[in-house]
Every structure is written in structure tokens, then in C-alpha cells.
C-alpha atoms as a PDB file:
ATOM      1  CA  UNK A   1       2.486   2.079  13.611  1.00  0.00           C
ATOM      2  CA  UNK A   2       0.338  -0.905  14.990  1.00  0.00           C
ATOM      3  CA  UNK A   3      -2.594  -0.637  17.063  1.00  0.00           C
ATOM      4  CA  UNK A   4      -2.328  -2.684  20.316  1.00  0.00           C
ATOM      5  CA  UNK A   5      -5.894  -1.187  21.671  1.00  0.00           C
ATOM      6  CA  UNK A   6      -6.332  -2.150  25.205  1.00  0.00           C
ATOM      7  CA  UNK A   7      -2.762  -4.920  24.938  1.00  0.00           C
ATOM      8  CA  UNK A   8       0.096  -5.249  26.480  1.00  0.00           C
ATOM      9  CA  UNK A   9       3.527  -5.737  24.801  1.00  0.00           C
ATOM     10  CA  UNK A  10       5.509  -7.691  26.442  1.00  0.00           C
ATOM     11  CA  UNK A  11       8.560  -7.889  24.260  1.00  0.00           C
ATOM     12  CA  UNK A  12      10.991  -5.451  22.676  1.00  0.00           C
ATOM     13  CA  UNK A  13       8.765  -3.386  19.549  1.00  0.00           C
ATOM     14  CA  UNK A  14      11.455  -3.183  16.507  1.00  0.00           C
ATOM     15  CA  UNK A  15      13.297  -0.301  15.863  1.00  0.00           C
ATOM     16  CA  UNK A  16      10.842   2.414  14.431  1.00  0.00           C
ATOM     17  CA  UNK A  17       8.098   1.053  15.100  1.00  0.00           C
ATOM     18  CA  UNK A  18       5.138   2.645  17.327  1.00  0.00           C
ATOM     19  CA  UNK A  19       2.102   1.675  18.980  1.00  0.00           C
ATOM     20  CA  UNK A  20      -1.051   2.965  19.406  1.00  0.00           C
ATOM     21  CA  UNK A  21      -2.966   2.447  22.296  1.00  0.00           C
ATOM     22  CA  UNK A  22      -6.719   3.706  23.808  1.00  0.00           C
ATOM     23  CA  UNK A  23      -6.657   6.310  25.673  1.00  0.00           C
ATOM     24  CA  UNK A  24      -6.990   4.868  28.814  1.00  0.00           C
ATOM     25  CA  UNK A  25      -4.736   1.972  28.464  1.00  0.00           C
ATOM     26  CA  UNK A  26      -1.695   4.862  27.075  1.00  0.00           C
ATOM     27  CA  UNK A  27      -2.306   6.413  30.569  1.00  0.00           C
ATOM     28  CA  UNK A  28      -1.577   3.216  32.439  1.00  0.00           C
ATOM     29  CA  UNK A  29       2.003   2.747  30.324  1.00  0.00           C
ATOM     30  CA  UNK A  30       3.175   6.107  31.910  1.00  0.00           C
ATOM     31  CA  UNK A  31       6.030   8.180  29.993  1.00  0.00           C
ATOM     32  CA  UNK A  32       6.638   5.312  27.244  1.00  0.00           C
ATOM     33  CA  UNK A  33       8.105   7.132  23.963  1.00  0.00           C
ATOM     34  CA  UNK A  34       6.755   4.423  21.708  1.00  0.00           C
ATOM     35  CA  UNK A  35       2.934   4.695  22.413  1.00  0.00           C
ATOM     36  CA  UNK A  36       0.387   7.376  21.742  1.00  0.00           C
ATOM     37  CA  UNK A  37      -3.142   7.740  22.645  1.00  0.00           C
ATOM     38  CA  UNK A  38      -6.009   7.057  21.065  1.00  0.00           C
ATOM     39  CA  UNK A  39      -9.099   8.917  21.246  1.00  0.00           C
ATOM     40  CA  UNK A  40     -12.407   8.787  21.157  1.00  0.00           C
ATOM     41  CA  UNK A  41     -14.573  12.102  20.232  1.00  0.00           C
ATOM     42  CA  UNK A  42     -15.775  12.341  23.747  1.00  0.00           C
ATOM     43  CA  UNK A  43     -12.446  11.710  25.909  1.00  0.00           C
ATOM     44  CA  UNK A  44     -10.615  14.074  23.489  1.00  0.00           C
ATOM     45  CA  UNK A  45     -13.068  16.847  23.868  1.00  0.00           C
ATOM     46  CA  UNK A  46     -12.606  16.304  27.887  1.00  0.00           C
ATOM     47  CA  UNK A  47      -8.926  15.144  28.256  1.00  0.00           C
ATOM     48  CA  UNK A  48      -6.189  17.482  29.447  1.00  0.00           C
ATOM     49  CA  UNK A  49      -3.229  14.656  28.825  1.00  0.00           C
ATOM     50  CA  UNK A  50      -2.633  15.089  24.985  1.00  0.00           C
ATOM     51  CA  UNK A  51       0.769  14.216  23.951  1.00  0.00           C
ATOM     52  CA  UNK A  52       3.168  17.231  22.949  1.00  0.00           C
ATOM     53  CA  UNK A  53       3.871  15.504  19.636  1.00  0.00           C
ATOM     54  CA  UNK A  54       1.394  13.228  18.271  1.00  0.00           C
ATOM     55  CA  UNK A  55      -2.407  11.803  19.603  1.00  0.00           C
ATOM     56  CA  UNK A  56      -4.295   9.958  16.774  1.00  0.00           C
ATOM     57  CA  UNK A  57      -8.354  10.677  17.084  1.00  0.00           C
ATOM     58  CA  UNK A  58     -10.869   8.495  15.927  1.00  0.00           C
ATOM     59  CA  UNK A  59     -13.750  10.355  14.246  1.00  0.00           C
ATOM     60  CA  UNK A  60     -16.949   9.801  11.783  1.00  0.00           C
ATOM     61  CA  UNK A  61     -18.774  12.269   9.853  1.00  0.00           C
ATOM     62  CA  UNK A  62     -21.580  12.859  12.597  1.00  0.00           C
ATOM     63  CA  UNK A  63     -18.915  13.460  15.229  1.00  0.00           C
ATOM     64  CA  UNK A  64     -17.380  16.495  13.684  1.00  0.00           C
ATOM     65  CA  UNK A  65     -19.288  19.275  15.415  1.00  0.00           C
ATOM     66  CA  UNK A  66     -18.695  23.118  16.009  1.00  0.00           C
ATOM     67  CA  UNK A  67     -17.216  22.316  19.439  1.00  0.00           C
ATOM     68  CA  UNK A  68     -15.066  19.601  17.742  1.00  0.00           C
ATOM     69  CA  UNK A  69     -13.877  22.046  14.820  1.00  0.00           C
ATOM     70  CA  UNK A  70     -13.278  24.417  17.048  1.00  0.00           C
ATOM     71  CA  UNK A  71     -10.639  22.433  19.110  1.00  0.00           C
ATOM     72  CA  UNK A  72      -9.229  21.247  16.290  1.00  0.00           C
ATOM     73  CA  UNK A  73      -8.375  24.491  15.332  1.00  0.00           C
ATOM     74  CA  UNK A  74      -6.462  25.535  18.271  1.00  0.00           C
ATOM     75  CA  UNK A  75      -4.162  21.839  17.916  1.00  0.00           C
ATOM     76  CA  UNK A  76      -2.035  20.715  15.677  1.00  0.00           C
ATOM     77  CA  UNK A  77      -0.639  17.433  16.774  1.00  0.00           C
ATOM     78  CA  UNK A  78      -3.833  15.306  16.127  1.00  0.00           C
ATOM     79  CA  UNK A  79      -4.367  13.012  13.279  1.00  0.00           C
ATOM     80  CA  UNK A  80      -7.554  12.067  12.643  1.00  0.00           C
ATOM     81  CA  UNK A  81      -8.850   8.388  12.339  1.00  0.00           C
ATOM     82  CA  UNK A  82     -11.872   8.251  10.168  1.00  0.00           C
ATOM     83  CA  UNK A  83     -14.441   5.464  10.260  1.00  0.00           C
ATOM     84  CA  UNK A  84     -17.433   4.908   8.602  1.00  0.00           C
ATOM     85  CA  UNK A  85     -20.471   2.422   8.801  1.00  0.00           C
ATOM     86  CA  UNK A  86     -22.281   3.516   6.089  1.00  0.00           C
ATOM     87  CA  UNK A  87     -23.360   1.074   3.354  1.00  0.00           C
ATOM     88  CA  UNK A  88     -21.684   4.310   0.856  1.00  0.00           C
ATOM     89  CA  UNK A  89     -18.597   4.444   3.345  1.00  0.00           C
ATOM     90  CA  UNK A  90     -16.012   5.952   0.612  1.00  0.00           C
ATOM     91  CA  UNK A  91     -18.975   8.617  -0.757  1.00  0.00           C
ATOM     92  CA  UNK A  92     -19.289   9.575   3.512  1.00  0.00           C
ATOM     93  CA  UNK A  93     -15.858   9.646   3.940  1.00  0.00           C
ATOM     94  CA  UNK A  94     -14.975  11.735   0.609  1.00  0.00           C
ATOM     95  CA  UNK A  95     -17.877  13.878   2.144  1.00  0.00           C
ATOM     96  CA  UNK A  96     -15.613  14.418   5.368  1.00  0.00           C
ATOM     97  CA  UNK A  97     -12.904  15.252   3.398  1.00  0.00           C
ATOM     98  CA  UNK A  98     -14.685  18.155   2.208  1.00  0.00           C
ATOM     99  CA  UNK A  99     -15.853  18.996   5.112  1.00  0.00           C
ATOM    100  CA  UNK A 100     -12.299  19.286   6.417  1.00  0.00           C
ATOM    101  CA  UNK A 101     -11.172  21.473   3.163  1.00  0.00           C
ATOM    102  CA  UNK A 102     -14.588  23.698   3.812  1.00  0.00           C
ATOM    103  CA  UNK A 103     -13.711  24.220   7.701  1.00  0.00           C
ATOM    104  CA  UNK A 104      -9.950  24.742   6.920  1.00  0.00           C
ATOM    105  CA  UNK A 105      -8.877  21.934   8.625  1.00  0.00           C
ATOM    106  CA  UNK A 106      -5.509  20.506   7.950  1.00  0.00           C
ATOM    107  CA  UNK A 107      -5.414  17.519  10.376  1.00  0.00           C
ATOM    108  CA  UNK A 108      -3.428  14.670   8.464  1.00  0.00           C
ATOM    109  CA  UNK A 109      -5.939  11.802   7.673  1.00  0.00           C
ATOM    110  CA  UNK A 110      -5.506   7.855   8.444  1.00  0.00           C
ATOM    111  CA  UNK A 111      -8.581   6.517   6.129  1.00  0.00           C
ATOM    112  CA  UNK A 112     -10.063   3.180   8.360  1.00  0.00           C
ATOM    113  CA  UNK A 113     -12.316   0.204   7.128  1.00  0.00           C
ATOM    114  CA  UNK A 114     -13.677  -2.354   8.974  1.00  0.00           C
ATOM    115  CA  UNK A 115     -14.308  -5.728   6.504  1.00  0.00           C
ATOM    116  CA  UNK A 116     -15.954  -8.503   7.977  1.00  0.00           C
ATOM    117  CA  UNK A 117     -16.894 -12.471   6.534  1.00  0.00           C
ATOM    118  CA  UNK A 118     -15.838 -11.848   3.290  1.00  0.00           C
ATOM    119  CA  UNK A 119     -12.896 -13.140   1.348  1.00  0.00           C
ATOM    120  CA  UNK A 120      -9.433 -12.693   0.874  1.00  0.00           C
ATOM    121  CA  UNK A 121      -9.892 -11.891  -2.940  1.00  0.00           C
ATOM    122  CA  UNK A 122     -13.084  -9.649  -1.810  1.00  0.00           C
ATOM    123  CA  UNK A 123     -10.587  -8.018   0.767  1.00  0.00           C
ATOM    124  CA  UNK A 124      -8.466  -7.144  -2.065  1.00  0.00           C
ATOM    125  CA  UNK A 125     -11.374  -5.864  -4.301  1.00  0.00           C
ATOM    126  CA  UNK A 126     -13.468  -4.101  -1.317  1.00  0.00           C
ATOM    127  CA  UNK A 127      -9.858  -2.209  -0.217  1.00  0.00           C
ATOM    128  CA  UNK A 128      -8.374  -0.922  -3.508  1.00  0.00           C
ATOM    129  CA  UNK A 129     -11.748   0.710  -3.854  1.00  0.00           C
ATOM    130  CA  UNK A 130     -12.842   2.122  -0.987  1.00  0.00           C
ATOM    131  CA  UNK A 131      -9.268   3.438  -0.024  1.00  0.00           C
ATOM    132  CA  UNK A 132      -7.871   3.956  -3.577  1.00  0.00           C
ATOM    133  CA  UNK A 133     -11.009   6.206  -4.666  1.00  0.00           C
ATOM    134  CA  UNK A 134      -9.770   8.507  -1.624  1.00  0.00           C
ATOM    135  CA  UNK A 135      -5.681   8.445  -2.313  1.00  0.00           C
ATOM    136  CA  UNK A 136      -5.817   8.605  -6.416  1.00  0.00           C
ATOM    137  CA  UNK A 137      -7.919  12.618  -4.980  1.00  0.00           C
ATOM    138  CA  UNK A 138      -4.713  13.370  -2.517  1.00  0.00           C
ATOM    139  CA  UNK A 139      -7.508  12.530   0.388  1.00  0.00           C
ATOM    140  CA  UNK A 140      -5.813  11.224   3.443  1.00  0.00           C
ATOM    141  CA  UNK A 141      -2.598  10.393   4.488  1.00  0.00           C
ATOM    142  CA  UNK A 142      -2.417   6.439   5.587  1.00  0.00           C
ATOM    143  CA  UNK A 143      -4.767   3.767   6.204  1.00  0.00           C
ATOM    144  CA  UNK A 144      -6.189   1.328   8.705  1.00  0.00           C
ATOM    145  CA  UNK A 145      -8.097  -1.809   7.935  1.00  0.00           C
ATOM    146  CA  UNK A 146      -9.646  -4.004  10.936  1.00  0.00           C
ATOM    147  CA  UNK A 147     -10.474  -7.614   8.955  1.00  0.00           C
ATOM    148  CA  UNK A 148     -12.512 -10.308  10.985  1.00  0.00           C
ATOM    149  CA  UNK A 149     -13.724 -13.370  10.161  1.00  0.00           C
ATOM    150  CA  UNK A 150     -11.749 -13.952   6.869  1.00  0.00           C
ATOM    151  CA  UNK A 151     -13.194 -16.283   4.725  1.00  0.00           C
ATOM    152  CA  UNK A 152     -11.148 -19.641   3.890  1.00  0.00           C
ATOM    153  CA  UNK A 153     -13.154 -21.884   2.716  1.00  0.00           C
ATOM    154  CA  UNK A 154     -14.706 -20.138  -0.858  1.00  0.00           C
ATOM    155  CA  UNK A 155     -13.108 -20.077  -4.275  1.00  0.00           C
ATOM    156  CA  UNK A 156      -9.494 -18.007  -3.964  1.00  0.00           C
ATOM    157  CA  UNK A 157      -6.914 -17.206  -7.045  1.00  0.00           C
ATOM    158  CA  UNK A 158      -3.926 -18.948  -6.141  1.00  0.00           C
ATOM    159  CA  UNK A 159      -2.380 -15.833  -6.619  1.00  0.00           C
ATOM    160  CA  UNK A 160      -3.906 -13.650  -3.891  1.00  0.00           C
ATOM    161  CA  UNK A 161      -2.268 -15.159  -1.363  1.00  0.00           C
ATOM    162  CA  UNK A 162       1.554 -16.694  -0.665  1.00  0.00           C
ATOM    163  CA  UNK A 163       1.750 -20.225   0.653  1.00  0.00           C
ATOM    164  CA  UNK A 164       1.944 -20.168   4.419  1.00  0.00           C
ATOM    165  CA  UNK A 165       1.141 -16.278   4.304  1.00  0.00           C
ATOM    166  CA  UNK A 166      -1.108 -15.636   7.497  1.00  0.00           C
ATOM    167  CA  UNK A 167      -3.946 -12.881   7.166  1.00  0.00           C
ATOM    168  CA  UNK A 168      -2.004 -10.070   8.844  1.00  0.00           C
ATOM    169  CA  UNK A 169       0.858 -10.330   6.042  1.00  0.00           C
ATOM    170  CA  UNK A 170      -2.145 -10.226   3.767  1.00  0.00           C
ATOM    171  CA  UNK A 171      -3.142  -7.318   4.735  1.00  0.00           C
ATOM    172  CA  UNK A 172      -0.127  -5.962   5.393  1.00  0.00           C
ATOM    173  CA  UNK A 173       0.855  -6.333   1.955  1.00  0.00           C
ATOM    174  CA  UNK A 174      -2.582  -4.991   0.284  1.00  0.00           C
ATOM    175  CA  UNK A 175      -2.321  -1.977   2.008  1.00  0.00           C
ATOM    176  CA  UNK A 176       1.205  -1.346   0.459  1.00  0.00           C
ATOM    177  CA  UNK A 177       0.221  -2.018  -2.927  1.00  0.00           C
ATOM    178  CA  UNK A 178      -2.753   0.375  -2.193  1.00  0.00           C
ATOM    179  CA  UNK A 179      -0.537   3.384  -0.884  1.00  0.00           C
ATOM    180  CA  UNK A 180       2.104   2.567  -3.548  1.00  0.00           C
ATOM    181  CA  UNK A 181      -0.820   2.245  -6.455  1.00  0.00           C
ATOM    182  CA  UNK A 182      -1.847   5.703  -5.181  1.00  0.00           C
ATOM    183  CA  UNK A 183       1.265   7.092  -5.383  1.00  0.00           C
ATOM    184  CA  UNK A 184       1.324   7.775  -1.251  1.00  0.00           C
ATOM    185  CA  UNK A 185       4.452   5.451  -0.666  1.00  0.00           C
ATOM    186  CA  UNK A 186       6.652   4.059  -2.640  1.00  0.00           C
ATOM    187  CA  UNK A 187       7.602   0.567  -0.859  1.00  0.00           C
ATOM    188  CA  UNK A 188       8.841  -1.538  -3.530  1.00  0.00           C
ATOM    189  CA  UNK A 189       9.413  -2.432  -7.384  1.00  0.00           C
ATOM    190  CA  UNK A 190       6.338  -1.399  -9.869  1.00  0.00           C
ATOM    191  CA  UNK A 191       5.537  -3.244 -12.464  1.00  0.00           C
ATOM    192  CA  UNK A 192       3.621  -2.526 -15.836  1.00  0.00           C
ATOM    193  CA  UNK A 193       2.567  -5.520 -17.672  1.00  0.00           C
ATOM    194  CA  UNK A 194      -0.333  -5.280 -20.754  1.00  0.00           C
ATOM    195  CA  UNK A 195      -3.134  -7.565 -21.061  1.00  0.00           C
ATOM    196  CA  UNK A 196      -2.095  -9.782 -23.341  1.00  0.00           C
ATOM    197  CA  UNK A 197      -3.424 -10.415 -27.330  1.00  0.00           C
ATOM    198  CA  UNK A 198      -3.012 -12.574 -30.290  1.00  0.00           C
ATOM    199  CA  UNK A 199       0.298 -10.575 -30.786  1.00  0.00           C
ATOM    200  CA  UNK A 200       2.374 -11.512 -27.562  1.00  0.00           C
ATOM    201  CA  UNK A 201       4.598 -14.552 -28.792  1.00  0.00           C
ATOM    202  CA  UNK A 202       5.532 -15.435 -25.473  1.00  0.00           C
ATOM    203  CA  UNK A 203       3.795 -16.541 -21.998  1.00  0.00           C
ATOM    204  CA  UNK A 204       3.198 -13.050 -20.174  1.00  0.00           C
ATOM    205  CA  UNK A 205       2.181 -13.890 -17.094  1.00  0.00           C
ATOM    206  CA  UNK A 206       5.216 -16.552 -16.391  1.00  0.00           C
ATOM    207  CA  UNK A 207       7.691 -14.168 -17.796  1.00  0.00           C
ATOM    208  CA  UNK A 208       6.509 -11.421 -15.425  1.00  0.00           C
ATOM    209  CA  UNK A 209       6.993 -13.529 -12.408  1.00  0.00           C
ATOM    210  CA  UNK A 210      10.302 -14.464 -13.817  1.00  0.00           C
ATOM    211  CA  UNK A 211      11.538 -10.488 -13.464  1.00  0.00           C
ATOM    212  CA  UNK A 212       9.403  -9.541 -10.463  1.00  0.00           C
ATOM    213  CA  UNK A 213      11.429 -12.863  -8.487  1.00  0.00           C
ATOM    214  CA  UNK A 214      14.594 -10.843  -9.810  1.00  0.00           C
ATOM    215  CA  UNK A 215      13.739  -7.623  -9.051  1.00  0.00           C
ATOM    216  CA  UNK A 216      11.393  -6.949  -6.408  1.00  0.00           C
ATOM    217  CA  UNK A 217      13.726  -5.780  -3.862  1.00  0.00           C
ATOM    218  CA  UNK A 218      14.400  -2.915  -6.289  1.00  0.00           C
ATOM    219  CA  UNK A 219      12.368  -0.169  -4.586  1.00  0.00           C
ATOM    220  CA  UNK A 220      11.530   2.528  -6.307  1.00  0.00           C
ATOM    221  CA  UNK A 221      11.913   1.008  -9.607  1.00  0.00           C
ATOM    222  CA  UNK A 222       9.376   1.108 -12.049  1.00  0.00           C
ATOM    223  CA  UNK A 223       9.490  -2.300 -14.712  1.00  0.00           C
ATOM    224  CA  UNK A 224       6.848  -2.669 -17.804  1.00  0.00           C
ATOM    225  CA  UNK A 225       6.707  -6.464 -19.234  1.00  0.00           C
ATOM    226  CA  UNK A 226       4.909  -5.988 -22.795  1.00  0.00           C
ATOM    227  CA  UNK A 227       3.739  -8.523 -25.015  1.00  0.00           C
ATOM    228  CA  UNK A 228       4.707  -6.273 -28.416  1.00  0.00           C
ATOM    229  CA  UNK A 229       6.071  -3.121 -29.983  1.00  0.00           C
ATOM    230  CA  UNK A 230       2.367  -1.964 -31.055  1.00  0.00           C
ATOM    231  CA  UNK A 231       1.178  -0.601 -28.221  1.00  0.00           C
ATOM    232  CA  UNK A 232       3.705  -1.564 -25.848  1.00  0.00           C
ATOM    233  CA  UNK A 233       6.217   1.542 -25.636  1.00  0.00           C
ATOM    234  CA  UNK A 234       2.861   3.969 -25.353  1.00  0.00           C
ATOM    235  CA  UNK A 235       1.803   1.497 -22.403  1.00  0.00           C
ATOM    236  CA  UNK A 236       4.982   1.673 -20.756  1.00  0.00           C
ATOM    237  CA  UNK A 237       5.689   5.551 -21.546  1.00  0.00           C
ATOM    238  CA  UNK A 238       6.548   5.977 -17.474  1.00  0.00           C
ATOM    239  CA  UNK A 239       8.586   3.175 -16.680  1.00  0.00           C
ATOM    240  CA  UNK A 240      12.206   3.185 -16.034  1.00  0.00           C
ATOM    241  CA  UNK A 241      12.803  -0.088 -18.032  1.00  0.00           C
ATOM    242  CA  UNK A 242      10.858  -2.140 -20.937  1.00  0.00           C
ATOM    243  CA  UNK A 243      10.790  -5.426 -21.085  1.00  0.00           C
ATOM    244  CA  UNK A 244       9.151  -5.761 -24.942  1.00  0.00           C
ATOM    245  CA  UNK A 245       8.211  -8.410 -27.433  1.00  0.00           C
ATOM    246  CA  UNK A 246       9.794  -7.783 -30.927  1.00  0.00           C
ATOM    247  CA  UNK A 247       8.999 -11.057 -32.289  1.00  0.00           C
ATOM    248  CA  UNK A 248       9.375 -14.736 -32.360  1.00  0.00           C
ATOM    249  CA  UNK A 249      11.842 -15.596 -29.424  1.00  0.00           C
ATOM    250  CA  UNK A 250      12.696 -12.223 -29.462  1.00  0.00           C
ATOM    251  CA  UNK A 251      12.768  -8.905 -26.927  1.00  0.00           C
ATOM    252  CA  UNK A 252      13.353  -5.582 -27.105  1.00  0.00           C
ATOM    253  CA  UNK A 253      15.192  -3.769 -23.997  1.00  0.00           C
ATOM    254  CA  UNK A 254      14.330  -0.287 -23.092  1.00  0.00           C
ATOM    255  CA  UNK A 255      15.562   2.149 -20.995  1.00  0.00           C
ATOM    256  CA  UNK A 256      12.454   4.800 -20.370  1.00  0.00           C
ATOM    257  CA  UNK A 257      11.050   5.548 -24.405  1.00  0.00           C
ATOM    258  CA  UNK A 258      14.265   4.706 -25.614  1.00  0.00           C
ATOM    259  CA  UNK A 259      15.165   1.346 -27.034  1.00  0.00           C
ATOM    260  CA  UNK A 260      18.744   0.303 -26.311  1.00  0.00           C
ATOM    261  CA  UNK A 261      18.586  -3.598 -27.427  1.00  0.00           C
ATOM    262  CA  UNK A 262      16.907  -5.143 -29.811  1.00  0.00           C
ATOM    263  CA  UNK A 263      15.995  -9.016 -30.777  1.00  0.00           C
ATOM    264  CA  UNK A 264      17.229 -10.396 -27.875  1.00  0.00           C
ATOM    265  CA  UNK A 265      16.617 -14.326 -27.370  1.00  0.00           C
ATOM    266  CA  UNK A 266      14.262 -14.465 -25.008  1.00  0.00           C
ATOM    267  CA  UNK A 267      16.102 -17.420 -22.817  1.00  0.00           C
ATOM    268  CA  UNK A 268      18.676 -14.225 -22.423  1.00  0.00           C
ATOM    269  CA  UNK A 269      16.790 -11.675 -21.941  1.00  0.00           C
ATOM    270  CA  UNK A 270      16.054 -11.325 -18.566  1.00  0.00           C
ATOM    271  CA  UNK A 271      19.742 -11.648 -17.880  1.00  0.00           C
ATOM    272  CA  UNK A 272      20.222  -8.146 -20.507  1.00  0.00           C
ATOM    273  CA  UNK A 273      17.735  -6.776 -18.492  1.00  0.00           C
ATOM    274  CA  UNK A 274      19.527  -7.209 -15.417  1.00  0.00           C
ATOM    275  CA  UNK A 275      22.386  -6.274 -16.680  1.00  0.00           C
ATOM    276  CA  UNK A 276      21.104  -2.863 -18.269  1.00  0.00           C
ATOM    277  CA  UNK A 277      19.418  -1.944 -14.879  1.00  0.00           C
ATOM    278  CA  UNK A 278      23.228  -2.599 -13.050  1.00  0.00           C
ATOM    279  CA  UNK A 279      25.392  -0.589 -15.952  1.00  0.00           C
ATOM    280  CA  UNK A 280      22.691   2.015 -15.509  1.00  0.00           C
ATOM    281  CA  UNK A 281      23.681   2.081 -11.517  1.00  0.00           C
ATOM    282  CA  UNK A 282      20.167   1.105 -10.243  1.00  0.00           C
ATOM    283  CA  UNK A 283      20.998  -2.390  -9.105  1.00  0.00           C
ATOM    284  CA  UNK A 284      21.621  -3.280  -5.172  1.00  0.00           C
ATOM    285  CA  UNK A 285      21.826  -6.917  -4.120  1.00  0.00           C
ATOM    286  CA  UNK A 286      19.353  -8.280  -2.313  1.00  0.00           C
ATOM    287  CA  UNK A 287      19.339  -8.894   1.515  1.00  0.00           C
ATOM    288  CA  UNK A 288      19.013 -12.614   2.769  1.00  0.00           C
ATOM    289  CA  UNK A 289      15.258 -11.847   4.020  1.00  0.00           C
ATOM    290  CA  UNK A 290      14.396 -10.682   0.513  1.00  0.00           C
ATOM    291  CA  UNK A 291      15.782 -13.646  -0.971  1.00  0.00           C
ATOM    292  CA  UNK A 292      14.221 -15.358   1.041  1.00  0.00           C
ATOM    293  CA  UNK A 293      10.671 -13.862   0.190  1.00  0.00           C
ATOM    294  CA  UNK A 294      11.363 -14.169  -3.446  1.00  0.00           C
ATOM    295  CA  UNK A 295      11.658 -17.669  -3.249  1.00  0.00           C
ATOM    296  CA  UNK A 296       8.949 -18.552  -1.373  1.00  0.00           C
ATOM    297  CA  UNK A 297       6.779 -16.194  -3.401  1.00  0.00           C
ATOM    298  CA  UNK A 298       7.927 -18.196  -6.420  1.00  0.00           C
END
């Protein structure tokens, strides 16, 4: 979904994708099939024109009274938009989740934060927590983050964001790594790599982009890089493939627990891990966009 609030679109939306639009504005599109309403508390307790299939609400904690409960109750095409300005806004909204469980509600949940003047890296931080403390529980079922007034100017890891990547991608692709962290969608390749000691004989942070610019169009597929056989298969005990040092120059392949090569030169192992993830049948060629998004993530 994106939220076009009070907008106009005046070109073709992609193939399954829907908008979201206030209340008032929906009304004004007449009988479009890819837009639903948004709601405040107060129109949705007065409104008559709810959508047969789906109307999104937006709600805090303070807005959910008897009245509100009560009409809940009765409908079961709403999904509920919480917000929160609270100083403590995951402890409030964890505290509407419970409320929800204690009323036997079972609206489905979009979790929404509001970040303002702070940084991309702080965007990343601020986001994983507040949304990821909810999802790792099984509390709520997507999320929404408005971000103004992104800092630009302060001290960023060169890694947070892609060259040329504009904010929305940014977000875009924070939230993804949140849902897929928590386990709520799976949207691409996961990756496992250890922190790094005295015993990892090679460079673990170059030979992790190395597979991830291989592999990331691999959805679904779940890749530990580990600097040695210590603690490394114990690390990686849910992963589909290792990627392990054994040595100087050398690396173990595994498939799950199993080890299936071992002391591999490491200028061929990436290749033998390729090629272990195609005999195994998990392989698909990438599409020219992903290609394309490898590279200039590289």
C-alpha cells in the first residue's frame, strides 16, 4: 500500500499496488478499486460509507473507548493504524496491544511512527526498536513510518545508505529488513555473519559483500558467512548454507549443520558456494533490475 493522504494520482499505480487515501478525499475518487479510506476516530464512529472489504483506521491509546470497542466488535474489515506521541511510544503501543487481547479484539494492526530531524543512521536505530520490540511479541501486522526533515549533513556510515538512494528507498528498505528481521515477511536473502576475532583468517566484512552481491535476489534463502569452525556451525545452526573459515586460505562449505566441502581456497570458494546452492535446486537467475541493484549496491 502507499498513503497518498489528501493527493491525487495522476498516473497508472503498478500492478498490486493500493492506495490509501483520507476519508474525505476516498469519497471524492468515487468507485475506484485501488483506494480505501482512511479514518479518523471521529468520522469512523459517524460514517455510514465503509468499504465492504477493507477501511484502515487510525487510532491511539486514548481513542479506544467503550463506544469505539463496541463498533469494532460488530466489523471486521477495519485495520487499525496505531500512532503514538508519547516520549515511551513502543511501552504505549505494547499497552494497546493488550488492550486489544483484553477486549477480544482481533483487528489486524499496522504499527506507525512518526521520526522527525534526526538521522538516517538514527532512523535505522530509532525503527528496529520501536517496531522490532512489537513484531519479535507477534504484535501487529505491518508498519508505517512518516520521516521529515532527514538529517544530511551529520556523521553517516557509508553503509547505511546506497549512492544515489533517495530517503523513500531508505525507508522503504528499513522497513523490509525490520518485517523480515521479525520474521513478518520474508522479502529477500538472510544473512548470518559473526563478529569477527583473532581467529577469522580472512576479511569478513568484504567477503560478505562478495556473497550478498551474488545472492541477494535469492529470497527466502538464509546464508551464514563465519570467520571459523569454533563457534561458527553453533552460530549458523539455522541457516540453509555456511560459508566457514577452516584455516589459512581455506573454507568450509555447509549445507544446514552438515559440512559437505572442506579446505576450499578461498579465491574459489564463493564459486563452490554457488555452485552447491544450484546442485541443491535453490538457485534462480537474477532479473536485469536485480542486477542492476547489485551492482550499484556494490
Amino acid at each position: 500500500f502507499i498513503f497518498t493522504g489528501n493527493n491525487h494520482i495522476s498516473f497508472p499505480i503498478p500492478s498490486g499496488l493500493k492506495q490509501i487515501c483520507n476519508y474525505h478525499h476516498w469519497l471524492s475518487l468515487g468507485e475506484d478499486k485501488n483506494s480505501y479510506p482512511l479514518f479518523t476516530t471521529k468520522e469512523y464512529l459517524k460514517s455510514t460509507d465503509l468499504l465492504a472489504t477493507l477501511n484502515f483506521l487510525e487510532i491511539n491509546l486514548s481513542d479506544l473507548t467503550e463506544g469505539l470497542i463496541k463498533k469494532l466488535k460488530k466489523e471486521n474489515n477495519i485495520v487499525l493504524i496505531i500512532k503514538t506521541k508519547n516520549d515511551h511510544g513502543m511501552a504505549e503501543q505494547r499497552r494497546f496491544f493488550i488492550e486489544l487481547m483484553n477486549k477480544k479484539l482481533e483487528n489486524m494492526v499496522i504499527i506507525k511512527r512518526d521520526y522527525k530531524n534526526i538521522s538516517f543512521d538514527e532512523l535505522r536505530l530509532y525503527s528496529s526498536t520501536d517496531l522490532g520490540a512489537l513484531l519479535i511479541d507477534g504484535m501487529g501486522d505491518g508498519v508505517w513510518i512518516a520521516a521529515n526533515q532527514i538529517k544530511t549533513n551529520n556523521r553517516v556510515n557509508e553503509k547505511t545508505t546506497y549512492v544515489g538512494e533517495s530517503q523513500t528507498k531508505f525507508v522503504n528498505r528499513t522497513l523490509f529488513g525490520i518485517l523480515q528481521a521479525a520474521r513478518v515477511r520474508i522479502s529477500k536473502t538472510d544473512y548470518i555473519a559473526c563478529p569477527s576475532c583473532g581467529r577469522t583468517l580472512f576479511d569478513l566484512q568484504e567477503t560478505t559483500e562478495m556473497i550478498r552481491n551474488r545472492t541477494s535476489h535469492l529470497k527466502g534463502l538464509k546464508i551464514a558467512i563465519m570467520g571459523c569452525i569454533v563457534n561458527g556451525p553453533g552460530e549458523m545452526a539455522d541457516a540453509d548454507y555456511g560459508y566457514v573459515g577452516s584455516g589459512i586460505d581455506k573454507i568450509s562449505l555447509y549445507r544446514g549443520k552438515n559440512i559437505v566441502s572442506n579446505n576450499i581456497p578461498s579465491a574459489k570458494a564463493v564459486d563452490s558456494l554457488i555452485n552447491l546452492i544450484k546442485d541443491d535446486g535453490n538457485w534462480t537467475d537474477p532479473d536485469y533490475k536485480s542486477s542492476l541493484t547489485a551492482k550499484h549496491n556494490h
